[in-house]
C-alpha atoms as a PDB file:
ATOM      1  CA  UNK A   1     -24.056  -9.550 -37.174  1.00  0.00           C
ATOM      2  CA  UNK A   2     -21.499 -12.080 -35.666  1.00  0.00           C
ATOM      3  CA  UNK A   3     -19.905 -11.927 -39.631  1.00  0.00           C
ATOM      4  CA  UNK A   4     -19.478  -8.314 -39.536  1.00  0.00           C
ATOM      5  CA  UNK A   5     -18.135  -8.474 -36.127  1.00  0.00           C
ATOM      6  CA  UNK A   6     -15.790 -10.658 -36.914  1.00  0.00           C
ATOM      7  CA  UNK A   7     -14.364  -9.667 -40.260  1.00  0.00           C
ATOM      8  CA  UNK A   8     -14.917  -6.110 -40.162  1.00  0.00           C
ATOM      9  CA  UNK A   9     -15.627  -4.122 -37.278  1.00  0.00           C
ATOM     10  CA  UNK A  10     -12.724  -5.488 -35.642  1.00  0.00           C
ATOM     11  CA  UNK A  11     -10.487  -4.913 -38.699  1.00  0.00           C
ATOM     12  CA  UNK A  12      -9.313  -1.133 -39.098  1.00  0.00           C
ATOM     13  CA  UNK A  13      -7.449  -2.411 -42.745  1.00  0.00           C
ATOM     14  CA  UNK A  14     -10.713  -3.955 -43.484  1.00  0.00           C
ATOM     15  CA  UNK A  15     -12.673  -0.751 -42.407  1.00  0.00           C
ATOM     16  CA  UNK A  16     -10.486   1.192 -44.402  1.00  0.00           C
ATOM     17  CA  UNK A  17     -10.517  -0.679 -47.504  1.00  0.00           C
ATOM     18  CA  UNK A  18     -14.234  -0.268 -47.320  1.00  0.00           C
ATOM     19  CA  UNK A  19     -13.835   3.275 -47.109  1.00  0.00           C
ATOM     20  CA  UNK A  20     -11.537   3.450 -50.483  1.00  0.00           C
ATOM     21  CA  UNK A  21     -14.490   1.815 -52.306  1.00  0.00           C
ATOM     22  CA  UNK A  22     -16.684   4.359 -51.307  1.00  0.00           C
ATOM     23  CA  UNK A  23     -18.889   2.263 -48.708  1.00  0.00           C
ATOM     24  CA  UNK A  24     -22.483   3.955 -47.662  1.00  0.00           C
ATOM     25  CA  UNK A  25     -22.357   3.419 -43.604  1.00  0.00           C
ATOM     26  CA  UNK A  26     -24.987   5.748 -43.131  1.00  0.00           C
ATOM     27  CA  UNK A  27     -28.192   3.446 -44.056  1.00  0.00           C
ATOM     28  CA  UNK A  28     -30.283   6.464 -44.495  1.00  0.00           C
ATOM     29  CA  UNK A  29     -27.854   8.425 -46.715  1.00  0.00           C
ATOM     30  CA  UNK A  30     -29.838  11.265 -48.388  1.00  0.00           C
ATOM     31  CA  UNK A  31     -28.583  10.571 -51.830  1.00  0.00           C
ATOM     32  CA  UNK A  32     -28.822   7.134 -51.820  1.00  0.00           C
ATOM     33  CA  UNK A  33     -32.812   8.184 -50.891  1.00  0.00           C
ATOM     34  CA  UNK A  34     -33.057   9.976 -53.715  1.00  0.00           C
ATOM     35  CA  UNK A  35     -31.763   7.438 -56.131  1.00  0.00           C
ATOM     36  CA  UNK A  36     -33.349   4.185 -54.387  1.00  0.00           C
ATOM     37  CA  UNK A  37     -36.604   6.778 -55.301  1.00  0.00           C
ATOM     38  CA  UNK A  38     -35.736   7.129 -58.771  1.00  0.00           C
ATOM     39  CA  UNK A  39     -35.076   3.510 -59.554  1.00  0.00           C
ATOM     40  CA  UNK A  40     -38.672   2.486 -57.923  1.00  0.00           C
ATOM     41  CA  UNK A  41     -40.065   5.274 -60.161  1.00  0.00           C
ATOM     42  CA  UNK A  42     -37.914   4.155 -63.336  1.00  0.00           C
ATOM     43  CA  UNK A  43     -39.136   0.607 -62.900  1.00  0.00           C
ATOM     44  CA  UNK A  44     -42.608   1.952 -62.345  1.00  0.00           C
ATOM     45  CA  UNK A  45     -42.965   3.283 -66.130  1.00  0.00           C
ATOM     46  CA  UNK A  46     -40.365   0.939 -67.818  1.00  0.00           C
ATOM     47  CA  UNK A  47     -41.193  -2.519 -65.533  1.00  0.00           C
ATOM     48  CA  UNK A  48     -37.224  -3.232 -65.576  1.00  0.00           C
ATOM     49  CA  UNK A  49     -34.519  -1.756 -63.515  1.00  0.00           C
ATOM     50  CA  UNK A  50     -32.048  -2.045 -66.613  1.00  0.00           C
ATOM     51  CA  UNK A  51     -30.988   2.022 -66.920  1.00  0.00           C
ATOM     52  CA  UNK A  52     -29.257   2.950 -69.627  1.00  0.00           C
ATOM     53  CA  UNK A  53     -25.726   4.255 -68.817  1.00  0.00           C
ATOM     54  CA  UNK A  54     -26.617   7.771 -70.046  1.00  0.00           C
ATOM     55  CA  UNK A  55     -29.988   8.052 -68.485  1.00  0.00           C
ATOM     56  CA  UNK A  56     -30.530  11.408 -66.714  1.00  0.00           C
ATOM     57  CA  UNK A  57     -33.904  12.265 -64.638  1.00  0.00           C
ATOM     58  CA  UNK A  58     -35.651  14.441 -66.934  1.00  0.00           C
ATOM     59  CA  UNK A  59     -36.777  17.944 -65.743  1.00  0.00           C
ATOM     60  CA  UNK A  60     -40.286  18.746 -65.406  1.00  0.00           C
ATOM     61  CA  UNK A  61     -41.634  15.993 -66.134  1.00  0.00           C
ATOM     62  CA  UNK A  62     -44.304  15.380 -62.712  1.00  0.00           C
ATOM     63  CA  UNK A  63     -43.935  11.483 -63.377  1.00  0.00           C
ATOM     64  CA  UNK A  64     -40.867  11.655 -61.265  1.00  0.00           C
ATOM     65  CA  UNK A  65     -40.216  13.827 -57.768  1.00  0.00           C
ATOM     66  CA  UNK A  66     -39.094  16.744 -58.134  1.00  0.00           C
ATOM     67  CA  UNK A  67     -35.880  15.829 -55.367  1.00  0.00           C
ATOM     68  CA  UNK A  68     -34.958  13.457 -58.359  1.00  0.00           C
ATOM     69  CA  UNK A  69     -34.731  15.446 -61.886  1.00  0.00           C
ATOM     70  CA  UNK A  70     -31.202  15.755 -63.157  1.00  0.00           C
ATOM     71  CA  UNK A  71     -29.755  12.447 -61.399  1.00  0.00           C
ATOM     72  CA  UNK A  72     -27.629  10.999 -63.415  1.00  0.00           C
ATOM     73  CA  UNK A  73     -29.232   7.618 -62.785  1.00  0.00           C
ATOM     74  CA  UNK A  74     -27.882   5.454 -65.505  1.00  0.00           C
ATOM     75  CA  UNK A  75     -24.102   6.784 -64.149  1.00  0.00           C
ATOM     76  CA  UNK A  76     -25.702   6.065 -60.576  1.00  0.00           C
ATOM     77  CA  UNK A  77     -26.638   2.111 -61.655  1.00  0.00           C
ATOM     78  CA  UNK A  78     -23.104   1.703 -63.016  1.00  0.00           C
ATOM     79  CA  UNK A  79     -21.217   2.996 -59.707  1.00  0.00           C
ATOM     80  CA  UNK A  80     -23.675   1.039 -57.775  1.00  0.00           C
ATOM     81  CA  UNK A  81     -22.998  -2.430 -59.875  1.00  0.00           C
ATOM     82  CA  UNK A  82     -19.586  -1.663 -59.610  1.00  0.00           C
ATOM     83  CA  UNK A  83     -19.118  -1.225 -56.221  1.00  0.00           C
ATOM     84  CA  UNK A  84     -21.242  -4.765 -55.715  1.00  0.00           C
ATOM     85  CA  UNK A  85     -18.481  -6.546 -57.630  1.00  0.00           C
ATOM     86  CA  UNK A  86     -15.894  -4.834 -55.726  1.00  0.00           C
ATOM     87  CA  UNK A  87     -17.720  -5.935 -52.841  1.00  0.00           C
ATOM     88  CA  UNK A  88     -18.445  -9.787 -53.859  1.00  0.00           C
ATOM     89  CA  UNK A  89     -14.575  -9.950 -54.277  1.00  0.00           C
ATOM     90  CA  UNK A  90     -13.700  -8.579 -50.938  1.00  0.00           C
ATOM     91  CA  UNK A  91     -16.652 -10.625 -49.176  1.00  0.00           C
ATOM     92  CA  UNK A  92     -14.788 -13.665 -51.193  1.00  0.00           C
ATOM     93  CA  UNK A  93     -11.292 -12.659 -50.052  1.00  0.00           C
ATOM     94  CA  UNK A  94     -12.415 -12.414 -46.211  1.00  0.00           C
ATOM     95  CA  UNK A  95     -14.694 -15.739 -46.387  1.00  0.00           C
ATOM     96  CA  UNK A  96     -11.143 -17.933 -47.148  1.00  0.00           C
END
């Protein structure tokens, strides 16, 4: 907590630049629900979390919640490995 104190909360440009990459501050987000859900199920029937980039909740299929068919998961797993990079870099930039 002292971290985030520190190098962001009392850093509007650092606030802000989290914004720009699309930063989650709401923990309990309702989309990022749904997709935490759909990677737990994905893993559950293929015992790896590597989703293919086109990979799309299938419809009607009662293997997965119904909240979930039609994410675009794979797209979901790319945005969210993406924005961890972005994130390692800034957390690197801010540590110097």
């Amino acid at each position: 907590m002292q971290w985030w104190q520190k190098h962001v909360k009392q850093r509007p440009d650092r606030v802000n630049e989290l914004n720009q990459l699309g930063f989650v501050w709401e923990r309990l987000q309702p989309e990022w629900n749904l997709i935490l859900e759909a990677l737990i199920v994905y893993k559950g029937l293929n015992g790896n979390l590597l989703v293919p980039s086109n990979f799309v909740v299938p419809h009607d299929d009662n293997r997965w919640p119904k909240a979930c068919w039609g994410i675009a998961l794979g797209s979901s797993v790319y945005k969210i490995r993406a924005r961890n990079d972005h994130l390692r870099d800034v957390h690197n930039s801010w540590s110097r």
